[in-house]
PDB file of N, CA and C in Angstrom:
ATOM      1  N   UNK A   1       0.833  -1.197   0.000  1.00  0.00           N
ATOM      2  CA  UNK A   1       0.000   0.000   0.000  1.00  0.00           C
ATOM      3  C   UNK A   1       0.871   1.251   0.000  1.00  0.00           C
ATOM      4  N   UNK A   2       2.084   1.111   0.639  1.00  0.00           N
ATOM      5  CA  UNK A   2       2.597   2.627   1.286  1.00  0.00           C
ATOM      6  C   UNK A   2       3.858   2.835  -0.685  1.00  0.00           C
ATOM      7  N   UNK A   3       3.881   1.512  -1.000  1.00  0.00           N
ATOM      8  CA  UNK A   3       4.866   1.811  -2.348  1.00  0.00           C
ATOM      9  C   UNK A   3       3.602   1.892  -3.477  1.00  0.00           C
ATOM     10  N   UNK A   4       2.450   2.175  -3.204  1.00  0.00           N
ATOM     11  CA  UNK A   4       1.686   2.699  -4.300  1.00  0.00           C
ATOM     12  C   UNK A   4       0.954   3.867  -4.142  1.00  0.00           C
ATOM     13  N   UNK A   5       1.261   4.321  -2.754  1.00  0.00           N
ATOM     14  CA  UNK A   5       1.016   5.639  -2.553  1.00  0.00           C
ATOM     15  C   UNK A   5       2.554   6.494  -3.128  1.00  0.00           C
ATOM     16  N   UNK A   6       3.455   5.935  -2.186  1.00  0.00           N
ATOM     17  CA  UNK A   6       4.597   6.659  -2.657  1.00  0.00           C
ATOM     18  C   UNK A   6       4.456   6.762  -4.154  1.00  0.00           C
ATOM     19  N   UNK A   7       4.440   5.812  -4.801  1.00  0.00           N
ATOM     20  CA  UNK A   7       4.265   6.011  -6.699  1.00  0.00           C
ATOM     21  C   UNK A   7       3.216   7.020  -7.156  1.00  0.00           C
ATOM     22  N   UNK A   8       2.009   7.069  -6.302  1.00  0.00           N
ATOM     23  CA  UNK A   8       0.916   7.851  -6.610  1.00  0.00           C
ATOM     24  C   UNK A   8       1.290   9.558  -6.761  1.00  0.00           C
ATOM     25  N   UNK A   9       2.304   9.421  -5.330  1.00  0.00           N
ATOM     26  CA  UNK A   9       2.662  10.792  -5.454  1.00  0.00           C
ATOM     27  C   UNK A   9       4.003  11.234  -6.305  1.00  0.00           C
ATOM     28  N   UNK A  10       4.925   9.819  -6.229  1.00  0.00           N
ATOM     29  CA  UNK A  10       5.948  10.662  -7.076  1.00  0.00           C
ATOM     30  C   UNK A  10       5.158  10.632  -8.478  1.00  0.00           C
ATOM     31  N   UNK A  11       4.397  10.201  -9.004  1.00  0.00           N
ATOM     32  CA  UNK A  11       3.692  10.265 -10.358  1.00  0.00           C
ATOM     33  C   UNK A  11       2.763  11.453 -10.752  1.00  0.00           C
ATOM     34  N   UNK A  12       2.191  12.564  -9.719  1.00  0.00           N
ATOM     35  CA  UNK A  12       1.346  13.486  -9.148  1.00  0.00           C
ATOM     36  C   UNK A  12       2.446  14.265  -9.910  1.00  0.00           C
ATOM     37  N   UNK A  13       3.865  14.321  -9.022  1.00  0.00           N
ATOM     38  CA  UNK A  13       5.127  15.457  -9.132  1.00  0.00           C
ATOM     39  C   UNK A  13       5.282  15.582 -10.418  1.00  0.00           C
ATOM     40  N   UNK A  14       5.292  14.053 -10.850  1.00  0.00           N
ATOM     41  CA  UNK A  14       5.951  13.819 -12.385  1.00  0.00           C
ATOM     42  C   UNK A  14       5.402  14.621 -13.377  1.00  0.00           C
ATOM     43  N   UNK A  15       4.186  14.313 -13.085  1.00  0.00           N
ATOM     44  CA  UNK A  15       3.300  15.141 -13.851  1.00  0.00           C
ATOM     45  C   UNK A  15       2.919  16.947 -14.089  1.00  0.00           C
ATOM     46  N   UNK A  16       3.224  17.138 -12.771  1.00  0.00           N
ATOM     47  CA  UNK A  16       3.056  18.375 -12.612  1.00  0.00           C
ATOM     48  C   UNK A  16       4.560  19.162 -12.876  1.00  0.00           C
ATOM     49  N   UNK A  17       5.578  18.341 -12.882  1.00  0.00           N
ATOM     50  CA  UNK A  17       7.120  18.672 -13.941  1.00  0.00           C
ATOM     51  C   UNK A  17       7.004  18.449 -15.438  1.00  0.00           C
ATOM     52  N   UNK A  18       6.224  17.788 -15.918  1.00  0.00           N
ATOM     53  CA  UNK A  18       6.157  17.139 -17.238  1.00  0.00           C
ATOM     54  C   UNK A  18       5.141  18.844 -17.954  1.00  0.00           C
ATOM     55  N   UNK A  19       4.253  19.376 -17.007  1.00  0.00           N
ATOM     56  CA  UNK A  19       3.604  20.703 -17.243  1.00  0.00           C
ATOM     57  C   UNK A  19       4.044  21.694 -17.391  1.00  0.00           C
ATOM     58  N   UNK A  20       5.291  21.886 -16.789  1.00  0.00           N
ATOM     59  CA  UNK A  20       5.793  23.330 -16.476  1.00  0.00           C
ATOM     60  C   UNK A  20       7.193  22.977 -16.043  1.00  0.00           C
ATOM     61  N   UNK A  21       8.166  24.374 -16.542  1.00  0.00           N
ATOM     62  CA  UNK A  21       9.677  24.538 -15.749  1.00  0.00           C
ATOM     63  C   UNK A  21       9.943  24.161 -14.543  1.00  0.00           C
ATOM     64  N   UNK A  22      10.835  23.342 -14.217  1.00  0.00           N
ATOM     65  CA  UNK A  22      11.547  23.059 -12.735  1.00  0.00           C
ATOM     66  C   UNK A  22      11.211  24.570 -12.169  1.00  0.00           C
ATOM     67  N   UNK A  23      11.438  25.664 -12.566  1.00  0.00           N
ATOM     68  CA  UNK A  23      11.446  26.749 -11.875  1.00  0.00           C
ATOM     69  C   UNK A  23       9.317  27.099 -11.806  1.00  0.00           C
ATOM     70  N   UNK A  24       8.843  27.002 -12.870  1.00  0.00           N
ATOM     71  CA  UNK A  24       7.395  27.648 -12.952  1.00  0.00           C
ATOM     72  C   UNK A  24       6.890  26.347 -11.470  1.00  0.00           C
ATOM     73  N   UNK A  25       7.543  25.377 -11.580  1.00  0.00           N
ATOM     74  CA  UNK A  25       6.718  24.101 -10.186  1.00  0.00           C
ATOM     75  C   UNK A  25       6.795  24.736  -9.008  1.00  0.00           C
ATOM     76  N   UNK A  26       8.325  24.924  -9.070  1.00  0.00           N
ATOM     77  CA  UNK A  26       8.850  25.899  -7.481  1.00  0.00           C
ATOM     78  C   UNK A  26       7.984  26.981  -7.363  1.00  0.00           C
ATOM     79  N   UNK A  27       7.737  27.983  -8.122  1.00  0.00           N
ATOM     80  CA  UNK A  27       7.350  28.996  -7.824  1.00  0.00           C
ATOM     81  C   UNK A  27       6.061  28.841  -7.639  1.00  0.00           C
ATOM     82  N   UNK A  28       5.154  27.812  -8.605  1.00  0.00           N
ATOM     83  CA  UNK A  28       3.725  27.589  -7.598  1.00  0.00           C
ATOM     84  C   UNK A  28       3.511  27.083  -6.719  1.00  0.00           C
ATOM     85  N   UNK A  29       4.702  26.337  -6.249  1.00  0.00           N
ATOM     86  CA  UNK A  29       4.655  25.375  -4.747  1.00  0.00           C
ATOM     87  C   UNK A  29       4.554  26.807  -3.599  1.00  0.00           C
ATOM     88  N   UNK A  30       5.653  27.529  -3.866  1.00  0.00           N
ATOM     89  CA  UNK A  30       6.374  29.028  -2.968  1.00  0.00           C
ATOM     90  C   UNK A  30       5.590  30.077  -3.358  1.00  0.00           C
ATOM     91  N   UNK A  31       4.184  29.657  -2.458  1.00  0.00           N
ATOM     92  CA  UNK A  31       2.977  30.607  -2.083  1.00  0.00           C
ATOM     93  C   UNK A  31       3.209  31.989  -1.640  1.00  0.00           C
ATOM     94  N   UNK A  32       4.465  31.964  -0.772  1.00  0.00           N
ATOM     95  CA  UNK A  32       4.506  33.014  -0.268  1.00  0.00           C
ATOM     96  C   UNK A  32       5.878  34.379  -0.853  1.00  0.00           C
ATOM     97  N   UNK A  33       6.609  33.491  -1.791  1.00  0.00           N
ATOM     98  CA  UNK A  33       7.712  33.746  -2.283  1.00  0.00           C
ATOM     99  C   UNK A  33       8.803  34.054  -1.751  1.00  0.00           C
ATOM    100  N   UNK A  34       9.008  33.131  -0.892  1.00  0.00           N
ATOM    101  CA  UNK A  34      10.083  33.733  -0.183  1.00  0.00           C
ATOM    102  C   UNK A  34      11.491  33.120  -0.698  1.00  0.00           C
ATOM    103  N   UNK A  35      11.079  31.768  -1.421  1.00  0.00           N
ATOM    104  CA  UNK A  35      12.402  31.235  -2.457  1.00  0.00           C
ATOM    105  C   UNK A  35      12.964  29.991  -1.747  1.00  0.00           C
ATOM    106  N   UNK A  36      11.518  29.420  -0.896  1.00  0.00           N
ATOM    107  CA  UNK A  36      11.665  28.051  -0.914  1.00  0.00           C
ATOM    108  C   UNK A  36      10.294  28.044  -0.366  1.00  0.00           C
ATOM    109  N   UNK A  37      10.340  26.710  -0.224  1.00  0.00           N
ATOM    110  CA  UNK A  37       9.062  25.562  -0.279  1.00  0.00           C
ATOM    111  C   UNK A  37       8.975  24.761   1.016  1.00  0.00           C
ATOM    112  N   UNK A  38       8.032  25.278   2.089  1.00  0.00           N
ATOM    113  CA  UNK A  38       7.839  24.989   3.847  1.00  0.00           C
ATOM    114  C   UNK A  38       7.267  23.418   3.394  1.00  0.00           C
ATOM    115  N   UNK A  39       7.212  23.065   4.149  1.00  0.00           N
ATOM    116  CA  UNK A  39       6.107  21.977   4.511  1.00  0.00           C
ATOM    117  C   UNK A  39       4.876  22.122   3.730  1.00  0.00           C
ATOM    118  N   UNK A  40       4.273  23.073   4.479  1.00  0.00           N
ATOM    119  CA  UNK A  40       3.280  23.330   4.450  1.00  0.00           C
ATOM    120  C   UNK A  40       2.381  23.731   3.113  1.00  0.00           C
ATOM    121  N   UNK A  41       3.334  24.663   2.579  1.00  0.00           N
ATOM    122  CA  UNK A  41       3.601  25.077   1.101  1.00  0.00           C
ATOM    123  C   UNK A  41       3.912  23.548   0.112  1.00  0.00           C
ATOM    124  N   UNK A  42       4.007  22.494   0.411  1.00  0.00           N
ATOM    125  CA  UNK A  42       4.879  21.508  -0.121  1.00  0.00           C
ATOM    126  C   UNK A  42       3.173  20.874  -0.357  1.00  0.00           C
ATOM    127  N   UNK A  43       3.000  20.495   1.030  1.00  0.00           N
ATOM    128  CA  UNK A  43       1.325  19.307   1.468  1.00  0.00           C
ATOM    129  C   UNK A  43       0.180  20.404   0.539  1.00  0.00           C
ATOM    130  N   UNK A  44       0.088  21.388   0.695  1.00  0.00           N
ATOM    131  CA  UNK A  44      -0.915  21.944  -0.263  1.00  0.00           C
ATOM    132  C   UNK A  44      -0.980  21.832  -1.546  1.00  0.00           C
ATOM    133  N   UNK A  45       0.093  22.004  -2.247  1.00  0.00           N
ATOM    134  CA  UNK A  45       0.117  22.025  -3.522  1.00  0.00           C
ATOM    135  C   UNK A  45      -0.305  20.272  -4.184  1.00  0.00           C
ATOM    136  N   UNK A  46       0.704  19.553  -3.106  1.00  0.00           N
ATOM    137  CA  UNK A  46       0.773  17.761  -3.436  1.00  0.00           C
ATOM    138  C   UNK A  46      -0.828  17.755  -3.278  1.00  0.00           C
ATOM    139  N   UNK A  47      -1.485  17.879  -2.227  1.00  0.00           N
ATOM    140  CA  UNK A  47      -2.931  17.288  -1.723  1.00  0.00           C
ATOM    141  C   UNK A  47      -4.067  17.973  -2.917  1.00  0.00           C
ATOM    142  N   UNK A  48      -3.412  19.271  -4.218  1.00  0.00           N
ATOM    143  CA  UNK A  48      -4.441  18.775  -5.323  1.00  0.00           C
ATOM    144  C   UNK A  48      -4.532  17.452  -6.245  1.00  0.00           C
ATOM    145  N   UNK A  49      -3.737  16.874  -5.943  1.00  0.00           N
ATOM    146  CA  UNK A  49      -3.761  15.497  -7.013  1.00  0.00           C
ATOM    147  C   UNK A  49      -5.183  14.947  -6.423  1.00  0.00           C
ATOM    148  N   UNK A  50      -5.210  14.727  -4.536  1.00  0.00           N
ATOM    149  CA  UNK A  50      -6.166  14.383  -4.029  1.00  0.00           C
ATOM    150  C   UNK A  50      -6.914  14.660  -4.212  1.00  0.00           C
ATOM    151  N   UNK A  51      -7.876  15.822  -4.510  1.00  0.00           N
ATOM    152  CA  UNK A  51      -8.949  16.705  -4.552  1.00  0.00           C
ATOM    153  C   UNK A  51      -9.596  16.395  -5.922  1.00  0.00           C
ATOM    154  N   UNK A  52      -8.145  16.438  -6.659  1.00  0.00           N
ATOM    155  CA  UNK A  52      -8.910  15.806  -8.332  1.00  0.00           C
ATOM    156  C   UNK A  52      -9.392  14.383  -8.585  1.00  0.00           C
ATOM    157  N   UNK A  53      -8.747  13.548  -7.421  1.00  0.00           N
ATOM    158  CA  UNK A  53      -8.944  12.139  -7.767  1.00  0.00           C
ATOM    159  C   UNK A  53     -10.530  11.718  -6.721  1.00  0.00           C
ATOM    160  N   UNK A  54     -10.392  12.588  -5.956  1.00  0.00           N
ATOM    161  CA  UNK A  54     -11.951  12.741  -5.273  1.00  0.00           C
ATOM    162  C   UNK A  54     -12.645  12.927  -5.505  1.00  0.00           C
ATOM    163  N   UNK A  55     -13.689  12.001  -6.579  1.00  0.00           N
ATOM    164  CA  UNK A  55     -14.626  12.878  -7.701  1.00  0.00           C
ATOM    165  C   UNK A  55     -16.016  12.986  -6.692  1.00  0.00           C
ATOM    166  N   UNK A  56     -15.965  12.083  -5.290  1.00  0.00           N
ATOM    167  CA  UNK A  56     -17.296  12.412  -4.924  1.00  0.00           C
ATOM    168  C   UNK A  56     -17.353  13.530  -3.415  1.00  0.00           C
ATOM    169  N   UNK A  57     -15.834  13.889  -3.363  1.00  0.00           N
ATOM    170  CA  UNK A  57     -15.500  14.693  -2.386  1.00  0.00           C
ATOM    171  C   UNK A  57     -16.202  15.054  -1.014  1.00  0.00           C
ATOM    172  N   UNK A  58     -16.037  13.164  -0.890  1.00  0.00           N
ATOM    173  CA  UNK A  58     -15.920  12.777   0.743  1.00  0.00           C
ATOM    174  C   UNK A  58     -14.749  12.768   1.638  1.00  0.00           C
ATOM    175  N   UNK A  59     -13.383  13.106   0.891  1.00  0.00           N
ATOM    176  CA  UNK A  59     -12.539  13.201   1.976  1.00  0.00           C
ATOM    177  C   UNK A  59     -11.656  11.731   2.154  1.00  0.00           C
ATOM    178  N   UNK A  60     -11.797  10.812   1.418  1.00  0.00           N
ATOM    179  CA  UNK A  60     -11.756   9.653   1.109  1.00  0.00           C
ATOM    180  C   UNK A  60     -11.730   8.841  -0.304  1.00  0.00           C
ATOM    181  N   UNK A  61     -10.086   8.430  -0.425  1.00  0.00           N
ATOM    182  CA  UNK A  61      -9.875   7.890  -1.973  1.00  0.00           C
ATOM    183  C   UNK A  61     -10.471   6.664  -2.216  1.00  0.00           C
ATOM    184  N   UNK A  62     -11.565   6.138  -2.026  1.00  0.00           N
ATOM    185  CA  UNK A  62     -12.302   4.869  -2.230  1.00  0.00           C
ATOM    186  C   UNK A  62     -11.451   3.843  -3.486  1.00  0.00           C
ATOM    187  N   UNK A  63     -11.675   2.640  -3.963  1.00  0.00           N
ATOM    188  CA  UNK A  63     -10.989   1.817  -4.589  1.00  0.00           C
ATOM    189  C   UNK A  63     -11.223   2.390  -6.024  1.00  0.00           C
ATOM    190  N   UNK A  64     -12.702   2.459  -6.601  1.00  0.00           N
ATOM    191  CA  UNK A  64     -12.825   2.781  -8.159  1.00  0.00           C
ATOM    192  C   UNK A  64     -12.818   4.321  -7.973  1.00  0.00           C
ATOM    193  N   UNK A  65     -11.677   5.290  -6.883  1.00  0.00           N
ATOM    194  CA  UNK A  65     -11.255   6.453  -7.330  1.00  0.00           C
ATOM    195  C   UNK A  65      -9.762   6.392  -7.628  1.00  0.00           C
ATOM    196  N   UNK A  66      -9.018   5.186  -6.991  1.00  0.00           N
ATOM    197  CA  UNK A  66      -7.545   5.307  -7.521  1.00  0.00           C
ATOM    198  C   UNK A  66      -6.957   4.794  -8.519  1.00  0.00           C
ATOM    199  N   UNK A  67      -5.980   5.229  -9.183  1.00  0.00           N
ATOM    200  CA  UNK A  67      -5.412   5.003 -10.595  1.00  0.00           C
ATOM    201  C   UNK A  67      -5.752   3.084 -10.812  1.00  0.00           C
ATOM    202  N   UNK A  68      -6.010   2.838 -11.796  1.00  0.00           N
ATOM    203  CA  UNK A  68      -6.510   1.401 -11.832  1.00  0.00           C
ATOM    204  C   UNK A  68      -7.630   0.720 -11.770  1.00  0.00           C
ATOM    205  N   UNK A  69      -8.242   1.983 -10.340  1.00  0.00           N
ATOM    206  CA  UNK A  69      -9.759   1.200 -10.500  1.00  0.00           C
ATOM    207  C   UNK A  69      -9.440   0.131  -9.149  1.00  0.00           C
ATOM    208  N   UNK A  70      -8.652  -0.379  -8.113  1.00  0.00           N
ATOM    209  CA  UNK A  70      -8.185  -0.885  -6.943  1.00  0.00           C
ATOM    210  C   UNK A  70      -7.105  -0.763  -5.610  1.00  0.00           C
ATOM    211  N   UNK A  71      -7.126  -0.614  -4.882  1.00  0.00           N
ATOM    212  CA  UNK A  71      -6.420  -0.370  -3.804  1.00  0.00           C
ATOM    213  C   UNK A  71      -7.071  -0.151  -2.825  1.00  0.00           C
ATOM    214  N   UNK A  72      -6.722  -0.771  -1.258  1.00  0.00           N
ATOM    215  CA  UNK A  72      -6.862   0.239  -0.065  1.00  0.00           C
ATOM    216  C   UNK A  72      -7.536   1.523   0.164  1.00  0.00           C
ATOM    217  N   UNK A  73      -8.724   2.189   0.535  1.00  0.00           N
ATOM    218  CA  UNK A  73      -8.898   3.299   0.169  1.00  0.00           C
ATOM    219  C   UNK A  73      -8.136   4.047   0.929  1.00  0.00           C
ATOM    220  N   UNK A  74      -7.905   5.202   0.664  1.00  0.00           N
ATOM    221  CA  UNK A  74      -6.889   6.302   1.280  1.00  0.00           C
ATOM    222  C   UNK A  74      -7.457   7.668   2.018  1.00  0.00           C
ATOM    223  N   UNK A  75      -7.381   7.741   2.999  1.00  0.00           N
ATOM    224  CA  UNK A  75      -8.215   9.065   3.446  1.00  0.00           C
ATOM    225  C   UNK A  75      -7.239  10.624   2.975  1.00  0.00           C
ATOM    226  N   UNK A  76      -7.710  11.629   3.037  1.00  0.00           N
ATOM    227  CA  UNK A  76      -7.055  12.407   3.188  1.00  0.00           C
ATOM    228  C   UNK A  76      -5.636  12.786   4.082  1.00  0.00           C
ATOM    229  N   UNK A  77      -6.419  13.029   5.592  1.00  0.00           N
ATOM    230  CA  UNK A  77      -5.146  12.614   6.396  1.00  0.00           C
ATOM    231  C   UNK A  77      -4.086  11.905   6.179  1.00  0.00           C
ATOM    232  N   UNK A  78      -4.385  10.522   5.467  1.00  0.00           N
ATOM    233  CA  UNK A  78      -3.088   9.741   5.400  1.00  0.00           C
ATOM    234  C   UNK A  78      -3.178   9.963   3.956  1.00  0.00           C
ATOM    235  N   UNK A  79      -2.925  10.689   3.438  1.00  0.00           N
ATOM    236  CA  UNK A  79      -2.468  11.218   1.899  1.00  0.00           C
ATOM    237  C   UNK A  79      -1.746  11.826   2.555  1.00  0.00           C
ATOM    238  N   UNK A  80      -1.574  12.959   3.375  1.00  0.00           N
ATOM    239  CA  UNK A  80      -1.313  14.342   3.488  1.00  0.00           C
ATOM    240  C   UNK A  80      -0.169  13.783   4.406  1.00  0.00           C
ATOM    241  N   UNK A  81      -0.117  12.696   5.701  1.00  0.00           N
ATOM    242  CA  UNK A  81       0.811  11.878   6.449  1.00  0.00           C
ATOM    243  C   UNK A  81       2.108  11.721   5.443  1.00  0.00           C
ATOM    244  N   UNK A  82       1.584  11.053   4.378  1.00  0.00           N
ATOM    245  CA  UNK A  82       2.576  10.406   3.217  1.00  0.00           C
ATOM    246  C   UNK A  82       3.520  11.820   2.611  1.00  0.00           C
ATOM    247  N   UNK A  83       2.926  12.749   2.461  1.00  0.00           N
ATOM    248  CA  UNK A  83       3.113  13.574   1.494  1.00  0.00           C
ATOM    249  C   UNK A  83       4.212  14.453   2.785  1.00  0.00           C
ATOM    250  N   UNK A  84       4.003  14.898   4.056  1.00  0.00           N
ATOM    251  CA  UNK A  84       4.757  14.869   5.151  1.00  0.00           C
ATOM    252  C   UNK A  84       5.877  13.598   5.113  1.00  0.00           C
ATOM    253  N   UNK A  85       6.241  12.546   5.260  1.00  0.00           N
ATOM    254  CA  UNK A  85       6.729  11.612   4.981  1.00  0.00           C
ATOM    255  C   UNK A  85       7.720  12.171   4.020  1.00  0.00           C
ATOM    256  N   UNK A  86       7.264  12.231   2.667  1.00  0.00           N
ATOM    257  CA  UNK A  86       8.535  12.862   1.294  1.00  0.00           C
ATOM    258  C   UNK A  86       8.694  13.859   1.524  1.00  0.00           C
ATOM    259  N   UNK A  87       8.306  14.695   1.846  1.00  0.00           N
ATOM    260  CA  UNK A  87       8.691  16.354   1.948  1.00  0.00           C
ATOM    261  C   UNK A  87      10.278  16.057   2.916  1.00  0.00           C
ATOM    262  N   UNK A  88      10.033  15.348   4.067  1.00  0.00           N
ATOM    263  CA  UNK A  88      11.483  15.004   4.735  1.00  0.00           C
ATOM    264  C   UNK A  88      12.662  13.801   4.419  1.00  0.00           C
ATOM    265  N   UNK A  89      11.953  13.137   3.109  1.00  0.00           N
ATOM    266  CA  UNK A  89      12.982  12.731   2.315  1.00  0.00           C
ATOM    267  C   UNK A  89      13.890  13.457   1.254  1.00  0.00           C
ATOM    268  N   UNK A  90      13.101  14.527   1.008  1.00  0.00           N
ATOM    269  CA  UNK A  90      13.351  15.704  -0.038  1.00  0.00           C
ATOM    270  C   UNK A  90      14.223  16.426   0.734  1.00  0.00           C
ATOM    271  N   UNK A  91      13.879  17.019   1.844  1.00  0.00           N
ATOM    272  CA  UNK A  91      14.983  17.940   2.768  1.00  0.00           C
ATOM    273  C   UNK A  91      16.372  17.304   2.863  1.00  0.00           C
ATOM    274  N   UNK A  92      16.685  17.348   2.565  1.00  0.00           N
ATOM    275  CA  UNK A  92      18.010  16.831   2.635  1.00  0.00           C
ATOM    276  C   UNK A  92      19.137  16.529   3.363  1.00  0.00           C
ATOM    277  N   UNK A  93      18.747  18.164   3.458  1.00  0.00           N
ATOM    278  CA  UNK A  93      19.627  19.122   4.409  1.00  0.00           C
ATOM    279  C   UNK A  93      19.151  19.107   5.906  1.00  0.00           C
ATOM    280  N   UNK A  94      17.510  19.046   6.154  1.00  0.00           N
ATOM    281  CA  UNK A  94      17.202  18.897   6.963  1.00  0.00           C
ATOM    282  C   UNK A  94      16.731  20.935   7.546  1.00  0.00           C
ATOM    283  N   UNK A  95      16.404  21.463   6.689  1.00  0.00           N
ATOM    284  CA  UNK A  95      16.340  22.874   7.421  1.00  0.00           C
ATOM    285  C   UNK A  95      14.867  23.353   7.614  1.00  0.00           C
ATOM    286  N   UNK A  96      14.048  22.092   6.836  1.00  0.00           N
ATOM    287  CA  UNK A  96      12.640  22.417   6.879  1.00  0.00           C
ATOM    288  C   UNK A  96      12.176  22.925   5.971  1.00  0.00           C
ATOM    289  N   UNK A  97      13.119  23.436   4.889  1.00  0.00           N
ATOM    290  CA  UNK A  97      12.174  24.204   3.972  1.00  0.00           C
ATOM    291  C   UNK A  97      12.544  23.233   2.730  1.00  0.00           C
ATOM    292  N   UNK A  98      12.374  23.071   1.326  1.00  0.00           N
ATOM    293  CA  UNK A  98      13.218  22.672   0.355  1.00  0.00           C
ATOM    294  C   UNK A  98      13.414  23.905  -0.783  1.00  0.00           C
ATOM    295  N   UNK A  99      14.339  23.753  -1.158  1.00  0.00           N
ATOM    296  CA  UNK A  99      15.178  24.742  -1.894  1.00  0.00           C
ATOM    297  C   UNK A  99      14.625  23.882  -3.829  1.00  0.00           C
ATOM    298  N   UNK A 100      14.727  24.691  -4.561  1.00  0.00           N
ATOM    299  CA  UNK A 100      14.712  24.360  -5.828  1.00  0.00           C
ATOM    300  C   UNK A 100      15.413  23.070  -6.519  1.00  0.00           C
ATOM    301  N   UNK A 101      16.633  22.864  -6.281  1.00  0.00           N
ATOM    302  CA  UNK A 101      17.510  21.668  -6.569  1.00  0.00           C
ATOM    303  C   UNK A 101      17.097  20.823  -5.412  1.00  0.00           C
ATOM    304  N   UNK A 102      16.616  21.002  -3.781  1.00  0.00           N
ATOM    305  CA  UNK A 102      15.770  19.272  -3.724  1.00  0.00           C
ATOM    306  C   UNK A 102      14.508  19.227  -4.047  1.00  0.00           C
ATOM    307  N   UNK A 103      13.510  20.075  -4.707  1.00  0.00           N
ATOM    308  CA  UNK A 103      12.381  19.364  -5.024  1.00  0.00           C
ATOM    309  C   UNK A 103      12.520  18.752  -5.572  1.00  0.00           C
ATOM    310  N   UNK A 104      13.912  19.038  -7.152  1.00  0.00           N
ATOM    311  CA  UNK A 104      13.929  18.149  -8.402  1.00  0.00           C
ATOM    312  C   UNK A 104      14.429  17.040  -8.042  1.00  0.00           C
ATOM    313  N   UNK A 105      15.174  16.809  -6.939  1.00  0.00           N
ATOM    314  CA  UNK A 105      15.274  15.126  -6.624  1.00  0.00           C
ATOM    315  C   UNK A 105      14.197  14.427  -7.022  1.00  0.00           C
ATOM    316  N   UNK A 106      14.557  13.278  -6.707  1.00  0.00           N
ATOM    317  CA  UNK A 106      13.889  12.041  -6.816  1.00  0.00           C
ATOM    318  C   UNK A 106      13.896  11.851  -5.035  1.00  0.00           C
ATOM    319  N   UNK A 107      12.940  10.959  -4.437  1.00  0.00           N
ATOM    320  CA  UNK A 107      12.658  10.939  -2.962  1.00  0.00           C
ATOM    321  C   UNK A 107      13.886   9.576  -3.207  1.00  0.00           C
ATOM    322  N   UNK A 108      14.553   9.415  -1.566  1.00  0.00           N
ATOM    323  CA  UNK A 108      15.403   8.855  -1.310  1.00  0.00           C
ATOM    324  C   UNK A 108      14.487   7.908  -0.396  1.00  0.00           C
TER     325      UNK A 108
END
């Protein structure tokens, strides 16, 4: 379950890099512009994949809402747990925020 969430979301990122400049991602992640990307700033932007895949927007990824059509259903909270989870695989550095060159990582 937790390596098809992780895929869910690095596939979310993928996508939303595959849309726009390494730099145009950062800068819609960095709400506030300060020239990096909090937590907080990080879980908002990730948790629209959720919102889109929630077509009956209960708050809850039911089985015929996730990619495939099966899985575990997924609540919000533990979307948003997960997405907390990579944000501190991404830090690298560990300073809390991520900087432009670790979003474009790949999660470790």
């Amino acid at each position: 379950m937790r390596a098809a969430v992780a895929l869910l979301l690095w596939l979310t990122a993928t996508a939303a890099v595959a849309q726009s400049t390494a730099s145009g991602l950062f800068q819609a992640m960095d709400t506030n512009g300060d020239g990096r990307v909090s937590e907080a700033e990080y879980v908002a932007y990730m948790s629209q994949g959720f919102y889109r895949l929630d077509r009956n927007h209960d708050g809850v990824l039911e089985s015929d809402e996730l990619p495939g059509g099966h899985g575990k259903p997924i609540t919000l909270q533990e979307w948003q747990d997960n997405l907390r989870k990579e944000f501190r695989k991404l830090d690298r550095h560990h300073h809390g925020y991520l900087t432009e060159q670790e979003l474009m990582q790949p999660p470790q």
